[in-house]
Protein backbone atom coordinates (compact mmCIF):
# COMPACT_ATOMS: atom_id res chain seq x y z
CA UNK A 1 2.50 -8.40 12.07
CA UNK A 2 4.99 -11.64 12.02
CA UNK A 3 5.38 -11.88 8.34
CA UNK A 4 7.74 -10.10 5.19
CA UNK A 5 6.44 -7.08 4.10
CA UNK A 6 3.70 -6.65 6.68
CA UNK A 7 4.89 -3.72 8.29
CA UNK A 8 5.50 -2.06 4.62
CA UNK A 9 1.40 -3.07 4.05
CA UNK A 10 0.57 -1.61 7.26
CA UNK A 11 2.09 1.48 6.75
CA UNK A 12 0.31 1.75 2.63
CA UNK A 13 -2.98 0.97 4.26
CA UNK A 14 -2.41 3.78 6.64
CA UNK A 15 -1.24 6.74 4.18
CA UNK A 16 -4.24 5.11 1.74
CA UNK A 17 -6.96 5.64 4.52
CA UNK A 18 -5.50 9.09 5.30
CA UNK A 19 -5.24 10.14 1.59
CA UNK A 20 -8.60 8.71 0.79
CA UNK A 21 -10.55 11.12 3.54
CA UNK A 22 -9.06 14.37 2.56
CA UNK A 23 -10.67 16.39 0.06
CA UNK A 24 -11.65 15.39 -3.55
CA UNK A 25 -11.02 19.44 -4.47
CA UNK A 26 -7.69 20.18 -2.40
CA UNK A 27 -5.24 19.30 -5.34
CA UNK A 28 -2.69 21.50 -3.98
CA UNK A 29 -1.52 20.78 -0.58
CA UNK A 30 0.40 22.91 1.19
CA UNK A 31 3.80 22.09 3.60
CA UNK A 32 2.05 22.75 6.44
CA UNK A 33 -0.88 20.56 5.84
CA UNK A 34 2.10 17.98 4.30
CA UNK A 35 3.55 17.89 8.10
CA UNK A 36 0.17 17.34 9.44
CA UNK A 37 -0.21 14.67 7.67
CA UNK A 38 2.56 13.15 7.94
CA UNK A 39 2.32 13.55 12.01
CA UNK A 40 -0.61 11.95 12.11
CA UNK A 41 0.34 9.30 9.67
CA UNK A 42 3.53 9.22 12.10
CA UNK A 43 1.42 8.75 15.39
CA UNK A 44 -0.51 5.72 14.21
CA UNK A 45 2.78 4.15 12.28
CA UNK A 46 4.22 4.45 16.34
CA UNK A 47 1.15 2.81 17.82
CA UNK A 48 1.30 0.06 15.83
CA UNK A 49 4.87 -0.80 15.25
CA UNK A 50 7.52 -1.68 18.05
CA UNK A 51 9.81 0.69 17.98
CA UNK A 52 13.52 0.92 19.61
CA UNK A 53 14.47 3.03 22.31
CA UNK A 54 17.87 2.67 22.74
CA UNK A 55 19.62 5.72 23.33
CA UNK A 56 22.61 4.59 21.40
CA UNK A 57 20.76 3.85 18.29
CA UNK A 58 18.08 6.41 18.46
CA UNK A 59 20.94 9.06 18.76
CA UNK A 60 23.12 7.60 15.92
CA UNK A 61 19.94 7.45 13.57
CA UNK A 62 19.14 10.99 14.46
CA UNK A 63 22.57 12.21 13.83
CA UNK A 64 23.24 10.56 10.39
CA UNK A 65 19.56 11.65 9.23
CA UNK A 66 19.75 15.30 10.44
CA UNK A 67 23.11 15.34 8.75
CA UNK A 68 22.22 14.10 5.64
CA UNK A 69 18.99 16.32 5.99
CA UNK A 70 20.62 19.38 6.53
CA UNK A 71 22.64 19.06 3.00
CA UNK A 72 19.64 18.18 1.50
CA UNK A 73 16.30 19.83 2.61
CA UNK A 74 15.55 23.11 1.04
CA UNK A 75 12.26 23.33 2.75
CA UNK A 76 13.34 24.25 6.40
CA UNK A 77 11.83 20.75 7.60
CA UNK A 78 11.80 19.04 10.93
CA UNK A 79 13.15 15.66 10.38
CA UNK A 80 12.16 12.79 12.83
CA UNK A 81 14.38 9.18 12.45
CA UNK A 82 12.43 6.04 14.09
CA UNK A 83 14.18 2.74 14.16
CA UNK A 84 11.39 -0.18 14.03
CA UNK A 85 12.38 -3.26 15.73
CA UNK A 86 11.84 -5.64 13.09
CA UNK A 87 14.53 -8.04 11.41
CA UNK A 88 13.39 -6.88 7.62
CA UNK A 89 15.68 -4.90 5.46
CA UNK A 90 13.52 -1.63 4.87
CA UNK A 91 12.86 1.75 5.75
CA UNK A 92 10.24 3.83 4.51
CA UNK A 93 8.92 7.79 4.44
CA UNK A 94 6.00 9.51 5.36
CA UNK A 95 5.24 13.30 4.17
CA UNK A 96 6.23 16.06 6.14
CA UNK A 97 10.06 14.74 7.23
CA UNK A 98 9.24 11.09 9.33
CA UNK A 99 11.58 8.61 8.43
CA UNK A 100 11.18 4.80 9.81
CA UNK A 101 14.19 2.38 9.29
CA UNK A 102 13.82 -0.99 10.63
CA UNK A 103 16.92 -2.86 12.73
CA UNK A 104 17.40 -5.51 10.01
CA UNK A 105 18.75 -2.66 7.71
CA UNK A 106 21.09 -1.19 10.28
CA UNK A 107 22.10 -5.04 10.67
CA UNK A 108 22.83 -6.10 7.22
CA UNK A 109 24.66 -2.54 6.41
CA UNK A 110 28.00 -3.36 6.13
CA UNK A 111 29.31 0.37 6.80
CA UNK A 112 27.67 3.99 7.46
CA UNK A 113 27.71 4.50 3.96
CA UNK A 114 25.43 1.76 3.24
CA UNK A 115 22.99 2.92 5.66
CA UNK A 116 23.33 6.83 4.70
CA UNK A 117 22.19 5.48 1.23
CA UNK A 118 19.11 4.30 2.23
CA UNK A 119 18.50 7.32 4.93
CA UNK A 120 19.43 9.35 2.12
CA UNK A 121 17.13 7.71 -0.76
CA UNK A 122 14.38 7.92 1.70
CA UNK A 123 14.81 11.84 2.66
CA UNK A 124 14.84 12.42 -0.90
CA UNK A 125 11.24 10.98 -1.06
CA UNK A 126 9.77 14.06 1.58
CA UNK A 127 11.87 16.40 -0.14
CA UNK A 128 10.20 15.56 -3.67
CA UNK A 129 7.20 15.12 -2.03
CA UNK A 130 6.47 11.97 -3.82
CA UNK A 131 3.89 11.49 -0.85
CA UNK A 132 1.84 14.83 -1.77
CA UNK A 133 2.35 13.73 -5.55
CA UNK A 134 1.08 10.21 -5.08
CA UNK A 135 -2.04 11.72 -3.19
CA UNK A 136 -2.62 14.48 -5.81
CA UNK A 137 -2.87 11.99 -8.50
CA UNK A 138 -5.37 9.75 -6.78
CA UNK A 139 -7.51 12.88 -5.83
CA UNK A 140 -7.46 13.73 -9.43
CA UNK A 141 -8.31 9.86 -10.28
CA UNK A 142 -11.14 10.46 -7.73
CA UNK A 143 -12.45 13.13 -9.07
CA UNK A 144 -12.47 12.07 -12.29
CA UNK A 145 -14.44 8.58 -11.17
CA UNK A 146 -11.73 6.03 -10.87
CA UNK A 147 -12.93 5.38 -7.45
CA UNK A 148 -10.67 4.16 -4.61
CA UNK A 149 -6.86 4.85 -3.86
CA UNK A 150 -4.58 2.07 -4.25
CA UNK A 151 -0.85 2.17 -3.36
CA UNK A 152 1.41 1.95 -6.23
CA UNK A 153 3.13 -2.10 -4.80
CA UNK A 154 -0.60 -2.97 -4.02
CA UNK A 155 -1.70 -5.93 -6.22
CA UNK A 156 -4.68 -4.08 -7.42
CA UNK A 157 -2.26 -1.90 -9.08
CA UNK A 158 -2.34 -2.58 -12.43
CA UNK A 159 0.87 -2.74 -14.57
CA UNK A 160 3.45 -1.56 -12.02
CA UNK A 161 6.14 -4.14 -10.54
CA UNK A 162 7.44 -4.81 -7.16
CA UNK A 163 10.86 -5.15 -5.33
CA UNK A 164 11.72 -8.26 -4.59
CA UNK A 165 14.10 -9.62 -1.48
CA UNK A 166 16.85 -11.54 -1.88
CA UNK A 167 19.37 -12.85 0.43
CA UNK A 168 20.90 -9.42 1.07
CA UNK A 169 17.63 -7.49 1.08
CA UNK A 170 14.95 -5.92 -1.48
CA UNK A 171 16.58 -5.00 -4.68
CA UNK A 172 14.25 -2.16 -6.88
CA UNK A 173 11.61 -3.18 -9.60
């Protein structure tokens, strides 16, 4: 897992295996079964990617993220921050509160703000569920014989466009 973007296609594959084995009929999916997805999502993200465990940096992470969390999260969430060891400017959410930033973001910030930004943008992913919402609409597509679940930056997905990196990291679509 050596090259750009692979941890980001790791992670897609993941949430699209998990997604694709729930239930065709449970549209509506409830907070709890949110954070137990998103805990078991978590556990296999952990497995797989190397992940610091610096005291230092797990503590800062954790105490900008539950800060910005607590100003933000109306759902009464527990909110876990992982730094991945890996030189790529990105970060990414899983349902249920799990938050992954990788070391090349904390790296290229230039301040706190920068990086609160980012912590923040991703937080406000779980707390729109845009997880649940993104699984929803595939169950739906499933149901109504669309077949498989594709993530939305996959290349099988038809129409939609892609970040691209630059010199100072990925700028949006």
């Amino acid at each position: 897992m050596n090259s750009p973007g692979s941890h980001l296609r790791f992670v897609e594959r993941t949430i699209v295996v998990l997604l694709s084995a729930a239930p065709a009929t449970a549209c509506a999916v409830s907070q709890q079964e949110e954070v137990q997805l998103g805990a078991n999502t978590a556990a296999q993200v952990s497995a797989e990617l190397p992940l610091i465990k610096d005291g230092a940096v797990v503590s800062y992470i954790n105490n900008l993220g539950n800060q910005l969390a607590r100003v933000t999260d109306t759902r009464g969430l527990t909110w876990h921050f992982t730094v991945v060891d890996s030189k790529e400017v990105n970060a990414f959410a899983l349902p249920g509160g799990w938050i992954y930033v990788n070391r090349g973001l904390i790296e290229r910030a230039t301040d706190m703000s920068e990086l609160a930004g980012v912590i923040g943008h991703e937080i406000g992913h779980v707390t729109k569920r845009h997880s649940v919402t993104q699984m929803q609409q595939a169950q739906g597509a499933n149901v109504g014989g669309l077949g498989s679940v594709a993530p939305p930056s996959s290349p099988s997905s038809a129409g939609t466009t892609r970040p691209r990196r630059t010199r100072r990291g990925w700028l949006p679509p």
